[in-house]
C-alpha atoms as a PDB file:
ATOM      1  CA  UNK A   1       0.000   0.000   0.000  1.00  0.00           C
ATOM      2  CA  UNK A   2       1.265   3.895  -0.461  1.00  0.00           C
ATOM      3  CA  UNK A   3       1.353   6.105   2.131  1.00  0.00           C
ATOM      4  CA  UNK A   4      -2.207   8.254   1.119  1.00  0.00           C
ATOM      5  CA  UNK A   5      -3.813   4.201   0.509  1.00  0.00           C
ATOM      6  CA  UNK A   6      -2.836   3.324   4.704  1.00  0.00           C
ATOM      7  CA  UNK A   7      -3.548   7.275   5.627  1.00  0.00           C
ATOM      8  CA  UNK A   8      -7.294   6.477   3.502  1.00  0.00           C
ATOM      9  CA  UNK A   9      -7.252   3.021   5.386  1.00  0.00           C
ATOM     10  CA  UNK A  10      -6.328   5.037   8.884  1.00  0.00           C
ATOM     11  CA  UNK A  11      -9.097   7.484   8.263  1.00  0.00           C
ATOM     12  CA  UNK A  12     -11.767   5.288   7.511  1.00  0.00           C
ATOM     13  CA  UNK A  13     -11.142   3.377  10.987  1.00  0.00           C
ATOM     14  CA  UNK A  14     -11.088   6.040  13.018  1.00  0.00           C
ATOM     15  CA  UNK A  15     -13.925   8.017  11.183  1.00  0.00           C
ATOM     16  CA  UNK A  16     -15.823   4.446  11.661  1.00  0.00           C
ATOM     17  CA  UNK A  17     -15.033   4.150  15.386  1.00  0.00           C
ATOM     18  CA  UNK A  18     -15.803   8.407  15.456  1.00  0.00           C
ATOM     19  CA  UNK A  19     -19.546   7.088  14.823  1.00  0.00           C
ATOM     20  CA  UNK A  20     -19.721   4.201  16.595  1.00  0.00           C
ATOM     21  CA  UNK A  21     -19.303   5.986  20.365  1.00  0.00           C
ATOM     22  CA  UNK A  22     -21.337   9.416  18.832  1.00  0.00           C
ATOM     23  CA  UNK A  23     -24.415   7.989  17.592  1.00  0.00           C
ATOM     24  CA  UNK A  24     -24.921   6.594  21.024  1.00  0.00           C
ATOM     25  CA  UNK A  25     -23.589   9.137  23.411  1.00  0.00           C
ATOM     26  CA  UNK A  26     -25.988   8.829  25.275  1.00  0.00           C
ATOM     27  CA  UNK A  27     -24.822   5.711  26.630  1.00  0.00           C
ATOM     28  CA  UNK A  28     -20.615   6.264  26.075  1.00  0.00           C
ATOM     29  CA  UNK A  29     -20.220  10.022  27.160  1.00  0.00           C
ATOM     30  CA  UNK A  30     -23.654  11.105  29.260  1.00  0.00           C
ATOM     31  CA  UNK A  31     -23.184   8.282  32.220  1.00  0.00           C
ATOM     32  CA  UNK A  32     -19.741   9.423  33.079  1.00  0.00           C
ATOM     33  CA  UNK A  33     -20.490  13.123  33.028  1.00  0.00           C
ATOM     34  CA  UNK A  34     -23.602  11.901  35.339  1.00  0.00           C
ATOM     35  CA  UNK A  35     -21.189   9.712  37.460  1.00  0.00           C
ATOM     36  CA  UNK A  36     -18.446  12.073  38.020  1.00  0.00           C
ATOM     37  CA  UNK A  37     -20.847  15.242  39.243  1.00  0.00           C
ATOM     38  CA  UNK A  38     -22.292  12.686  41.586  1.00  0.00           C
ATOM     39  CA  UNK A  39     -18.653  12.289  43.359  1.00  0.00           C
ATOM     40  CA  UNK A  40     -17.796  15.970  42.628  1.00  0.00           C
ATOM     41  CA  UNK A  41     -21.102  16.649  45.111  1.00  0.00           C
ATOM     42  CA  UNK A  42     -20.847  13.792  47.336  1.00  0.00           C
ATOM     43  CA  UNK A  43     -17.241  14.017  47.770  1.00  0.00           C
ATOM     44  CA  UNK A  44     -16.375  17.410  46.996  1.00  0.00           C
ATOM     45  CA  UNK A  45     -19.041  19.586  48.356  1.00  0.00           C
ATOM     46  CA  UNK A  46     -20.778  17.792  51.065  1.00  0.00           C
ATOM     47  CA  UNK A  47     -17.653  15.699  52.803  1.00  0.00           C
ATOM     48  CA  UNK A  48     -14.457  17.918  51.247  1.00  0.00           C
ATOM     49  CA  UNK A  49     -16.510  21.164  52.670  1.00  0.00           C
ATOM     50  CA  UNK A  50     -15.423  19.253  56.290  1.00  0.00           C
ATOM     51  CA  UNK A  51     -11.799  18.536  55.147  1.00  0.00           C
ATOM     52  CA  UNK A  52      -9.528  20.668  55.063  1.00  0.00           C
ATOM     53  CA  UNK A  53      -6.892  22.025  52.799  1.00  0.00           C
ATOM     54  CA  UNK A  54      -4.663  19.288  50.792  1.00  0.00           C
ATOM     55  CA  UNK A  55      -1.555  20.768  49.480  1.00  0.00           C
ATOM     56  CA  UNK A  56      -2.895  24.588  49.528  1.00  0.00           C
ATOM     57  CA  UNK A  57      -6.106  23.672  47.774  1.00  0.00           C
ATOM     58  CA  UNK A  58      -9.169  22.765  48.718  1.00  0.00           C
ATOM     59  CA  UNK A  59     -10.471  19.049  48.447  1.00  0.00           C
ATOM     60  CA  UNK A  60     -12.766  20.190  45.517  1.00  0.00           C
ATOM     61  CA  UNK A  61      -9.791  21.456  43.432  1.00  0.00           C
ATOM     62  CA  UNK A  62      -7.376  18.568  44.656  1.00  0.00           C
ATOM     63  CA  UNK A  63      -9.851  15.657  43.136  1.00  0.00           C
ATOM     64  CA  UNK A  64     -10.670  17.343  39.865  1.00  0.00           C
ATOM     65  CA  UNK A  65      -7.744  16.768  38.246  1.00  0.00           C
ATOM     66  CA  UNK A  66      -7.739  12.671  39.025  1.00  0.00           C
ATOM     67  CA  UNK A  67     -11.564  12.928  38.247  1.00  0.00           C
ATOM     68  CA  UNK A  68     -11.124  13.868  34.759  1.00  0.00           C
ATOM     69  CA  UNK A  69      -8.301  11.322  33.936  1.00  0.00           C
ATOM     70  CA  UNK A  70     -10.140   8.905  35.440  1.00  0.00           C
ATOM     71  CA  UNK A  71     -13.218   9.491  33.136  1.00  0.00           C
ATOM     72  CA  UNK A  72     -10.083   9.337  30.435  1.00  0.00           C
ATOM     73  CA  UNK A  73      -8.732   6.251  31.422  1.00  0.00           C
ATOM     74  CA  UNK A  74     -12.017   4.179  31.512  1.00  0.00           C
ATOM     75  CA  UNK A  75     -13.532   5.344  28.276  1.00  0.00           C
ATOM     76  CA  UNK A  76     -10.390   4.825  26.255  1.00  0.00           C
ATOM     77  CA  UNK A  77     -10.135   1.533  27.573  1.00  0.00           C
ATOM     78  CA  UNK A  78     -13.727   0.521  27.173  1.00  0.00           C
ATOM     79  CA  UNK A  79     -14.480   1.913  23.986  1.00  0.00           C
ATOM     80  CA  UNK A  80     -11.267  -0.446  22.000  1.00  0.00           C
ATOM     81  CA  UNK A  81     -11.758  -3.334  23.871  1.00  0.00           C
ATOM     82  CA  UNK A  82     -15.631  -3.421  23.177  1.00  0.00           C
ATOM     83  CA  UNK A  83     -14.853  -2.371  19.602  1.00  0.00           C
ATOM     84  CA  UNK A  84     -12.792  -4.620  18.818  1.00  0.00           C
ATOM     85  CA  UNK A  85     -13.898  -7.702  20.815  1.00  0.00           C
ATOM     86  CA  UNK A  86     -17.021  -7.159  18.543  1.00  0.00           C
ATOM     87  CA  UNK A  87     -14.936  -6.964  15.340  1.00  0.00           C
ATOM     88  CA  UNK A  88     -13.786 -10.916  16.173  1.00  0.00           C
ATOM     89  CA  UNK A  89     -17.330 -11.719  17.302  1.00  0.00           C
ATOM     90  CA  UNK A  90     -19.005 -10.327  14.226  1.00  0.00           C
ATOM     91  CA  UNK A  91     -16.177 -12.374  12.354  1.00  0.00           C
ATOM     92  CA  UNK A  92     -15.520  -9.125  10.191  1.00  0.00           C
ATOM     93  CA  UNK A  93     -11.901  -8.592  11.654  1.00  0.00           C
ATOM     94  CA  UNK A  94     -10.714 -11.206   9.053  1.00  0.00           C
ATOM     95  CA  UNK A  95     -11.748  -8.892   6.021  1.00  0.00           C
ATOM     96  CA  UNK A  96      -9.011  -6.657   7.534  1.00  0.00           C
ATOM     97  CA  UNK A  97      -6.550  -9.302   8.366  1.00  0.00           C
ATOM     98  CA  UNK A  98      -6.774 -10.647   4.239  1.00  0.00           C
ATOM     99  CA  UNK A  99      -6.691  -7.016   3.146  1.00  0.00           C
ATOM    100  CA  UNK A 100      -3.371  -5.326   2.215  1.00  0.00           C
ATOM    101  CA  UNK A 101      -3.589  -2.801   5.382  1.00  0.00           C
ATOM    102  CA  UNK A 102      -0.752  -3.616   7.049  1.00  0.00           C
ATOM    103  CA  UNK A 103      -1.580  -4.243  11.019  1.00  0.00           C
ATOM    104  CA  UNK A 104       0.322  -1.420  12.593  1.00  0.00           C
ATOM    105  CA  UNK A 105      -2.798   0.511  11.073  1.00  0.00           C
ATOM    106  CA  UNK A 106      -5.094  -1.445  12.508  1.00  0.00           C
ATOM    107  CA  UNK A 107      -3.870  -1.098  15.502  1.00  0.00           C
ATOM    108  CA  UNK A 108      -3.913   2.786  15.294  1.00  0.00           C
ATOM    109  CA  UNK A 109      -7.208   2.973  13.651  1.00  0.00           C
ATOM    110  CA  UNK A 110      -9.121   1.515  16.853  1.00  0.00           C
ATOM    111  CA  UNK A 111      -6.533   3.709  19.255  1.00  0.00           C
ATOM    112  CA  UNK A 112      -7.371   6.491  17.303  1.00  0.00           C
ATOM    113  CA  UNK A 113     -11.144   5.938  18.610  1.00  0.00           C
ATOM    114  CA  UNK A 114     -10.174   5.075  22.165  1.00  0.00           C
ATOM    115  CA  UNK A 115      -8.351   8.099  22.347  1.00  0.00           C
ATOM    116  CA  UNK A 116     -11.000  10.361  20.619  1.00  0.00           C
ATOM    117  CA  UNK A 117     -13.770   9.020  23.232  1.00  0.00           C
ATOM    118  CA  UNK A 118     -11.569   9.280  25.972  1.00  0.00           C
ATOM    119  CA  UNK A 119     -10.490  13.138  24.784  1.00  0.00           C
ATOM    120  CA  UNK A 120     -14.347  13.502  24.440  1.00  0.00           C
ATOM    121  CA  UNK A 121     -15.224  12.621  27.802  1.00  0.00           C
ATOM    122  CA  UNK A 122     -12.660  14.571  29.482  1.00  0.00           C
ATOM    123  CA  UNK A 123     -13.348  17.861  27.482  1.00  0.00           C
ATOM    124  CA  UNK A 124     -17.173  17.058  28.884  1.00  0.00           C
ATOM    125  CA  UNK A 125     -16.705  16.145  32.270  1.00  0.00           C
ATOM    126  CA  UNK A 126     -13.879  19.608  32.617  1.00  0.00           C
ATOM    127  CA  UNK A 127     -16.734  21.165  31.361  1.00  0.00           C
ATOM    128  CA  UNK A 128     -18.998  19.579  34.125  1.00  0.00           C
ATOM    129  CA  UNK A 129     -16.362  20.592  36.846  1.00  0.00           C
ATOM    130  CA  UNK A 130     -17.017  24.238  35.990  1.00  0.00           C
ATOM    131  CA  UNK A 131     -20.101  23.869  37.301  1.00  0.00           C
ATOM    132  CA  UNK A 132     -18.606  23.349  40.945  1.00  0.00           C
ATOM    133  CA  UNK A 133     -15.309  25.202  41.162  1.00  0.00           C
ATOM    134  CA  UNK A 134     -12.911  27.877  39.411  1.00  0.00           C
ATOM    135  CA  UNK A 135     -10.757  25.404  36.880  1.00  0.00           C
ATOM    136  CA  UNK A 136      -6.648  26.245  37.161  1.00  0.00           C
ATOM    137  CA  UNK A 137      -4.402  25.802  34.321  1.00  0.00           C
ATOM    138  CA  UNK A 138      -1.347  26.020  34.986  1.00  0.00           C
ATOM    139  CA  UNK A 139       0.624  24.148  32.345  1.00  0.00           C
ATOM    140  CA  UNK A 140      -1.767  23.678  29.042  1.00  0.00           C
ATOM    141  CA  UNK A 141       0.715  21.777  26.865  1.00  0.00           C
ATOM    142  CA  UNK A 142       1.754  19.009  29.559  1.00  0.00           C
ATOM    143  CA  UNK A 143      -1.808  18.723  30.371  1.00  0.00           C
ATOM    144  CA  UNK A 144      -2.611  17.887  26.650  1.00  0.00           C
ATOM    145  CA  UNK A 145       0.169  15.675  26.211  1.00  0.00           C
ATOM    146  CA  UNK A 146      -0.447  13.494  29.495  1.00  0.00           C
ATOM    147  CA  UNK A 147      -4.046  13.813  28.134  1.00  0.00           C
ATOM    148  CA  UNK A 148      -3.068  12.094  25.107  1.00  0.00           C
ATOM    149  CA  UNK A 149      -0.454   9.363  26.440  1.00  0.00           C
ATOM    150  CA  UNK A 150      -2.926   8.424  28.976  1.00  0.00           C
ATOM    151  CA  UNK A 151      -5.471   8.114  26.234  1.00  0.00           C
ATOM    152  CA  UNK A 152      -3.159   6.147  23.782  1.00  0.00           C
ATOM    153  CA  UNK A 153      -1.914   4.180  26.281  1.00  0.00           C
ATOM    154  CA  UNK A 154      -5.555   2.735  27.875  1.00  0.00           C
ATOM    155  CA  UNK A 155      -6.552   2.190  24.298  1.00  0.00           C
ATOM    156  CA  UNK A 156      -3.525  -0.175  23.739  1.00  0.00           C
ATOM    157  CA  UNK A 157      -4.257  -1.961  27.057  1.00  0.00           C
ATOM    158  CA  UNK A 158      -7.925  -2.233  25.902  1.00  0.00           C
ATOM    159  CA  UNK A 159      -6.555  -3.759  22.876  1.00  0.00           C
ATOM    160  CA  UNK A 160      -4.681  -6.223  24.290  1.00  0.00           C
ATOM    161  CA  UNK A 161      -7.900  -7.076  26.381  1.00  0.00           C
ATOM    162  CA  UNK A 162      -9.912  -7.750  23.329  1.00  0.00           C
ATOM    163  CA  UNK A 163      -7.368  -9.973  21.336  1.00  0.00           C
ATOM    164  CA  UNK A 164      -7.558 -12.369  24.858  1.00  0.00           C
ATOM    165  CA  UNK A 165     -11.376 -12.073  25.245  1.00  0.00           C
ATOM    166  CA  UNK A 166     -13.333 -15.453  24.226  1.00  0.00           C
ATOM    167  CA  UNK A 167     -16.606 -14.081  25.453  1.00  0.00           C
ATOM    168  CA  UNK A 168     -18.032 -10.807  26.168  1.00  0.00           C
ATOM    169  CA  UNK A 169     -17.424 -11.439  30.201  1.00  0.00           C
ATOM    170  CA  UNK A 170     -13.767 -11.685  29.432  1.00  0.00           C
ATOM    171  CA  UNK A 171     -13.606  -8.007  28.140  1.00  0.00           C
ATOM    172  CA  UNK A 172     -15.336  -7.071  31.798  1.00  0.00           C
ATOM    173  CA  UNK A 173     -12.630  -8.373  34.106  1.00  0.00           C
ATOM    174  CA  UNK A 174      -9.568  -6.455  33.707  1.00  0.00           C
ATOM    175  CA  UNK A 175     -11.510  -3.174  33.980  1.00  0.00           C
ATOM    176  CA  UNK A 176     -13.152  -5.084  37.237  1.00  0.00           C
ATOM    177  CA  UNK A 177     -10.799  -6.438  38.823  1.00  0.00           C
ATOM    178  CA  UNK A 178      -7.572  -4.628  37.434  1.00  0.00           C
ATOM    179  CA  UNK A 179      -8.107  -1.592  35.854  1.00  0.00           C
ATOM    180  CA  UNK A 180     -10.705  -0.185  38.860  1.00  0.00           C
ATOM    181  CA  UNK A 181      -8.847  -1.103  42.039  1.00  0.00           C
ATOM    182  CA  UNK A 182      -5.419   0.852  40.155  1.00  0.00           C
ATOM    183  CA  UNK A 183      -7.580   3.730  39.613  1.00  0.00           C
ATOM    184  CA  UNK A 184      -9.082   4.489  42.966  1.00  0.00           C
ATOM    185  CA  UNK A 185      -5.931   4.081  44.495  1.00  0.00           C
ATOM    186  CA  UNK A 186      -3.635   6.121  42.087  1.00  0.00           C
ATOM    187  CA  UNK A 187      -4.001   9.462  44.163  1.00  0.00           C
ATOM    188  CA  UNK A 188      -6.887  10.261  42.683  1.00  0.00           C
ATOM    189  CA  UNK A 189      -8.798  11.687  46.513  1.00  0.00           C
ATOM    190  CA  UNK A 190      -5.785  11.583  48.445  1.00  0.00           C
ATOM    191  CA  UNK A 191      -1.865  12.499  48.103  1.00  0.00           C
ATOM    192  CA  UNK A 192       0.515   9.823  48.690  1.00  0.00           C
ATOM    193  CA  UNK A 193       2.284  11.695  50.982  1.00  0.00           C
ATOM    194  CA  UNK A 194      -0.637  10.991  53.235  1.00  0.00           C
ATOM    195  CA  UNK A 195       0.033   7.389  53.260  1.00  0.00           C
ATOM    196  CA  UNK A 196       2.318   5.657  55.845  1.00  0.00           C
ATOM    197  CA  UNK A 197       5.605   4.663  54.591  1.00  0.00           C
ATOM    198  CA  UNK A 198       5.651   1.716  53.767  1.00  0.00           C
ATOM    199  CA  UNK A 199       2.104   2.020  51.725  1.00  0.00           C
ATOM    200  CA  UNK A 200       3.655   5.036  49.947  1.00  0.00           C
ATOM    201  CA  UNK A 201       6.275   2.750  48.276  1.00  0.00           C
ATOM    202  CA  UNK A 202       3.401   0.408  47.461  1.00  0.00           C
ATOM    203  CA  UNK A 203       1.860   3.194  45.388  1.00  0.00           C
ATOM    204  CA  UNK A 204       4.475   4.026  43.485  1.00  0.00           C
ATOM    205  CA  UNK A 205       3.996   0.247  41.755  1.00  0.00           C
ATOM    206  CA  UNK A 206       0.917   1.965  40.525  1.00  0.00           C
ATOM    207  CA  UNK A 207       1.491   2.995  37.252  1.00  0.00           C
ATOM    208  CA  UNK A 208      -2.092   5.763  37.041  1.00  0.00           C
ATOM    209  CA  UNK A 209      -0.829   7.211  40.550  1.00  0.00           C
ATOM    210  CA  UNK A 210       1.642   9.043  37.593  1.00  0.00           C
ATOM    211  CA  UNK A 211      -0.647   9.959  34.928  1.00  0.00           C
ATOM    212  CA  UNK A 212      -2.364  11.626  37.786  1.00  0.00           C
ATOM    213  CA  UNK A 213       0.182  12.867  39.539  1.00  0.00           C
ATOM    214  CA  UNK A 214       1.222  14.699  36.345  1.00  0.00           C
ATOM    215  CA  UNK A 215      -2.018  16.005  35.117  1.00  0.00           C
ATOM    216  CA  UNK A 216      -2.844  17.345  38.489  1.00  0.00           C
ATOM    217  CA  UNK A 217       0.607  19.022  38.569  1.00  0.00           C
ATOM    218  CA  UNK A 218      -0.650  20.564  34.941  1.00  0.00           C
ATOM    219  CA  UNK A 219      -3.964  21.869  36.384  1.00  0.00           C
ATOM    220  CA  UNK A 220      -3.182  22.869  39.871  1.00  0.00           C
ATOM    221  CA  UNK A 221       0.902  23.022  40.091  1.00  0.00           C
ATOM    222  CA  UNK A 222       0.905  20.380  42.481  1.00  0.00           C
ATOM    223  CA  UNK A 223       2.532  16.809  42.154  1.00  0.00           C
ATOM    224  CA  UNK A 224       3.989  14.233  44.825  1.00  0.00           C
ATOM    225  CA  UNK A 225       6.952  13.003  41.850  1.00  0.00           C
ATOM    226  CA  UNK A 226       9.212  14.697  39.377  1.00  0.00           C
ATOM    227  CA  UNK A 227       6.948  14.872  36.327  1.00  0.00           C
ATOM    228  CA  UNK A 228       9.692  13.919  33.900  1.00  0.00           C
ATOM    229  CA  UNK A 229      10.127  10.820  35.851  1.00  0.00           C
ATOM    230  CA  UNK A 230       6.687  10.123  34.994  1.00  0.00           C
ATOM    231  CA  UNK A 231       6.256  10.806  31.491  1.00  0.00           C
ATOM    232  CA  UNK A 232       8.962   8.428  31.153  1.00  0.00           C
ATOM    233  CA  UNK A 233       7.259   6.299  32.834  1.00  0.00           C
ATOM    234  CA  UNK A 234       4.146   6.783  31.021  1.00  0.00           C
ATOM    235  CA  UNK A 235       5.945   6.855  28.053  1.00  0.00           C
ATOM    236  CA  UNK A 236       7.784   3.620  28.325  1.00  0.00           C
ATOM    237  CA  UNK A 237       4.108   2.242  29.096  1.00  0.00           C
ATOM    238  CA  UNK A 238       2.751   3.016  25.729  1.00  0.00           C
ATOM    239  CA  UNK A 239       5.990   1.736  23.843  1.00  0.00           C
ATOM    240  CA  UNK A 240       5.751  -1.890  26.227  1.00  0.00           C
ATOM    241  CA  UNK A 241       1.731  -1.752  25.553  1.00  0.00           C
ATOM    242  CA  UNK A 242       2.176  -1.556  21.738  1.00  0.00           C
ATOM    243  CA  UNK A 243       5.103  -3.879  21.147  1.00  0.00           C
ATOM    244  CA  UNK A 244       2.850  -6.338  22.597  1.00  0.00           C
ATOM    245  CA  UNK A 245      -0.159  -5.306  20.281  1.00  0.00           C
ATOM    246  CA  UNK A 246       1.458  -5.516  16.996  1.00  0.00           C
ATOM    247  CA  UNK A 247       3.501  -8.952  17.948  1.00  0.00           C
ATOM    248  CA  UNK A 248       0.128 -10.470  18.980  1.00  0.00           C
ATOM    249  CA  UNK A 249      -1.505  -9.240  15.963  1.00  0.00           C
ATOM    250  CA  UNK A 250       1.155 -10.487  13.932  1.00  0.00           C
ATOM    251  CA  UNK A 251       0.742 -13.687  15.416  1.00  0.00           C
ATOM    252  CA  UNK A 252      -2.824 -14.110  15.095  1.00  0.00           C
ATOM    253  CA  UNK A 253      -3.463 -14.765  18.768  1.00  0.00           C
ATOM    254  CA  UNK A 254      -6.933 -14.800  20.192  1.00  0.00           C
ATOM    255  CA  UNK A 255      -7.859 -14.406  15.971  1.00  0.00           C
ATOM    256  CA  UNK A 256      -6.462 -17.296  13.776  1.00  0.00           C
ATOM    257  CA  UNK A 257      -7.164 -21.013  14.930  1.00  0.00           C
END
């Protein structure tokens, strides 16, 4: 294939996946604007009013940050691994295995969607925290690029998920029992510097508690570890995460019997 016949191959997929999570957004983008003003009232209104101050901010302003990735994080995940999953259901993944795409573009073409829903949802739900404090930006560009790391790097691991997946349950375990747990405890209502010692070296195993970290540092100025440690960190995720994409894909695994 030429380069415009993969970028036409590219923007097909991702204008495909574009429609697939907007013509029902009711049901990918609504529930977690919904689900995340419930916690910014329950949590940051009625019990953060009775807290006090966490790093020079109040409780509201501390969570918002780790509210919005989280939003991120779960929607780029869900969206590729249910996409996909469905592609090898519906049996019409081997149209684009037997075509001359090369994978790689595959690959990109459903991370592409992953990343626009999750970039979707956390434009919405910023929007939504308006609505209950005054938003701080304090560094725009590292807030868009650990924005879109995070994003690219869920919609690899959602990926992976759905080449595994034998049955619809199997796409609903990692984000149960994996994907969840990591999240509430990445620092998303508390900072580890809360946590006793030897719990605070336990978190650093936690490989959100960084995209977090980072993307509250880029809204509010505060972080708990040098952010260039963690975009390499983050960084080193994504190139780990697809690596193991395109060799499975190249393999067949979970596809070809």
């Amino acid at each position: 294939m030429t380069i415009q016949e993969k970028l036409i191959a590219l923007r097909t997929l991702f204008i495909k996946e574009i429609l697939r999570f907007a013509r029902i957004w009711v049901q990918t983008i609504v529930p977690s604007v919904v689900t995340v003003a419930l916690y910014f009232t329950i949590f940051g209104k009625l019990i953060g009013s009775q807290l006090s101050d966490v790093k020079g901010h109040t409780y509201m302003d501390f969570i918002i940050p780790g509210m919005i990735m989280m939003s991120m994080i779960t929607n780029s995940y869900a969206n590729v691994v249910s996409s996909f999953y469905s592609s090898k259901f519906q049996k019409h993944i081997e149209e684009m295995l037997v075509s001359p795409m090369p994978n790689y573009i595959i690959i990109w073409g459903y991370v592409s969607g992953g990343v626009a829903r999750g970039l979707s949802v956390g434009i919405a739900v910023t929007i939504t925290a308006t609505f209950f404090s005054d938003l701080q930006f304090e560094n725009i560009v590292l807030l868009m690029v650990v924005a879109l790391l995070t994003c690219i790097l869920f919609s690899l691991a959602g990926f992976i998920n759905a080449i595994f997946a034998n049955s619809f349950d199997d796409i609903s375990l990692i984000p149960t029992f994996v994907l969840t747990p990591l999240t509430y405890l990445g620092g998303i209502f508390y900072s580890i510097d809360m946590l006793p010692d030897l719990w605070r070296s336990v978190s650093f195993a936690n490989p959100i508690l960084y995209m977090v970290d980072t993307f509250r540092a880029s809204m509010i100025g505060v972080n708990d570890i040098n952010i260039y440690i963690s975009l390499a960190i983050i960084i080193a995720f994504v190139v780990v995460l697809y690596t193991t994409a395109i060799v499975l894909l190249n393999r067949g695994t979970g596809i070809r019997s």
